[in-house]
Protein backbone atom coordinates (compact mmCIF):
# COMPACT_ATOMS: atom_id res chain seq x y z
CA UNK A 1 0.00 0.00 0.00
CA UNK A 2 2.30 2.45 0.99
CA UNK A 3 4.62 1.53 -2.07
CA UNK A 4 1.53 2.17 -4.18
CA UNK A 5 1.09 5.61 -2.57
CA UNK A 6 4.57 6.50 -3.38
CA UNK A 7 4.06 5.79 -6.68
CA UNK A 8 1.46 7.67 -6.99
CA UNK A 9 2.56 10.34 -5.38
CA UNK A 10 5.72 10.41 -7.89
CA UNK A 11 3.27 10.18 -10.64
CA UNK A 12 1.34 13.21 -9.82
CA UNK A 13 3.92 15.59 -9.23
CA UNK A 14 5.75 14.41 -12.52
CA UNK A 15 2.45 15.16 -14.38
CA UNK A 16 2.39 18.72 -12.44
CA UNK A 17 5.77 19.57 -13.37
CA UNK A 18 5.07 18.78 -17.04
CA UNK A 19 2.35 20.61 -17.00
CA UNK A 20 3.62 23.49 -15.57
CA UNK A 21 5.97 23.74 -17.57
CA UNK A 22 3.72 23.32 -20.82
CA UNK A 23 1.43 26.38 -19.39
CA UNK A 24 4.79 28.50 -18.96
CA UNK A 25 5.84 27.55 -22.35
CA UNK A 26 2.80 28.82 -23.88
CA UNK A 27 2.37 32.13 -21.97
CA UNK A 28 5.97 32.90 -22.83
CA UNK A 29 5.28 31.98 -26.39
CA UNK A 30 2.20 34.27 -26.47
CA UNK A 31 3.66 37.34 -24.47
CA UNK A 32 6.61 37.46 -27.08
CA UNK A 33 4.39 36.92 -29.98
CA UNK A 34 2.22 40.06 -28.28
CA UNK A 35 4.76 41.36 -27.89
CA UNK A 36 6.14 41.45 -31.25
CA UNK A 37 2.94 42.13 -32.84
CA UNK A 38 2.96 45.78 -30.59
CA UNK A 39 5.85 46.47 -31.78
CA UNK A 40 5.25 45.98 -35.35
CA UNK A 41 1.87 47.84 -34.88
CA UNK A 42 3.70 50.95 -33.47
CA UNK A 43 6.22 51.25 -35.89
CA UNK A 44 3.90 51.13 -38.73
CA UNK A 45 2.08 54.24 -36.53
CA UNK A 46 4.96 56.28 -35.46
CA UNK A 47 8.48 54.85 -35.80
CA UNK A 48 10.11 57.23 -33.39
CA UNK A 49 7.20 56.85 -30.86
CA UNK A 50 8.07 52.85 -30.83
CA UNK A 51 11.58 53.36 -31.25
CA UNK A 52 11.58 55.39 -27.84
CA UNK A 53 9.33 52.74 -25.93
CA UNK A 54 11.61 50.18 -27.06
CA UNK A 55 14.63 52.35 -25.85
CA UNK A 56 12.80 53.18 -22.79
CA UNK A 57 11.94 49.47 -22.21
CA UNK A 58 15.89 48.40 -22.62
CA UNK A 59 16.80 50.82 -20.46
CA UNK A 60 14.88 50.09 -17.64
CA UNK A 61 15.84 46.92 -18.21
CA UNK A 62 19.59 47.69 -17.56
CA UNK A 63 18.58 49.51 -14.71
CA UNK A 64 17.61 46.43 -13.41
CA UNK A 65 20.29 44.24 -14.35
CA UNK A 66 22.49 46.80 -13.00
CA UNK A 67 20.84 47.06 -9.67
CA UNK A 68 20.65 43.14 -9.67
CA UNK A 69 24.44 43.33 -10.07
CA UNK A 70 25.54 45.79 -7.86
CA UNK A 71 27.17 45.25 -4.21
CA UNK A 72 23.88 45.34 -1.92
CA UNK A 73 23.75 48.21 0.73
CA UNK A 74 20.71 47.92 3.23
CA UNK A 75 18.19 50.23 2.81
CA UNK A 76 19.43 51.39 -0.46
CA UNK A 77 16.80 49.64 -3.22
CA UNK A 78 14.29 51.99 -3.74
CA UNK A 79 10.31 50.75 -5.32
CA UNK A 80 11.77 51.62 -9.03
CA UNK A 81 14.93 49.62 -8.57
CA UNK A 82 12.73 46.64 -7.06
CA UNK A 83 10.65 46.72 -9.83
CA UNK A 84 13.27 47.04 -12.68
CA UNK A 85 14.75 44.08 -11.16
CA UNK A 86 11.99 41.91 -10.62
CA UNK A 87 11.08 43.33 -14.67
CA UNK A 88 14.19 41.76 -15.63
CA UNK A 89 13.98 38.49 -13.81
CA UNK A 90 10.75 38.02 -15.76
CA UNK A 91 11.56 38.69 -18.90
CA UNK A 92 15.01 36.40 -18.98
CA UNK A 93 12.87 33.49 -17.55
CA UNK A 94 10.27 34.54 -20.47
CA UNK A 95 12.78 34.46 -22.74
CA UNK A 96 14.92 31.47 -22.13
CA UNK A 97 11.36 29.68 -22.14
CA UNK A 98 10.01 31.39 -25.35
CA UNK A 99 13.56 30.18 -27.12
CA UNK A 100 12.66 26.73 -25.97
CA UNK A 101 9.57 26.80 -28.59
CA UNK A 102 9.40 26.14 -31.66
CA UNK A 103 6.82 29.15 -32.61
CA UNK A 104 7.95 31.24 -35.08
């Protein structure tokens, strides 16, 4: 019984995990497609306006690999900084698992 259990047990989590990483998959698929699709939108618009946001966006985003790589002080990471950070986190996780599929 209790071998059974374990087995189980195993079984479900191993399905979870798979799964979980399916759903991630898909949303990072989707958010860069988005994400793209913006992009291309804008430009045809205004080319300068989406040439700035992009800017903007890469810039905050080395803010926050900057602040991520910095020697920590207490009391020194302000709401921006946390948020740059925690922007940049998201998007290399969203981007190592976007690479991962095949959508084009």
């Amino acid at each position: 019984m209790r071998v059974i259990r374990g087995i189980g047990s195993f079984l479900n989590e191993l399905l979870m995990e798979i799964a979980g990483g399916v759903v991630l998959t898909l949303v990072a698929c989707l958010v860069l497609a988005g994400l793209a699709v913006a992009f291309v939108w804008g430009w045809g618009r205004s080319p300068l306006v989406a040439g700035g946001v992009g800017g903007a966006l890469l810039a905050f985003l080395g803010y926050g690999g900057w602040e991520l790589l910095r020697p920590a002080r207490p009391g020194r990471r302000g709401r921006l900084a946390g948020a740059a950070a925690t922007t940049l986190t998201v998007t290399v996780v969203f981007v190592v698992y976007a690479s991962s599929c095949n959508c084009s």
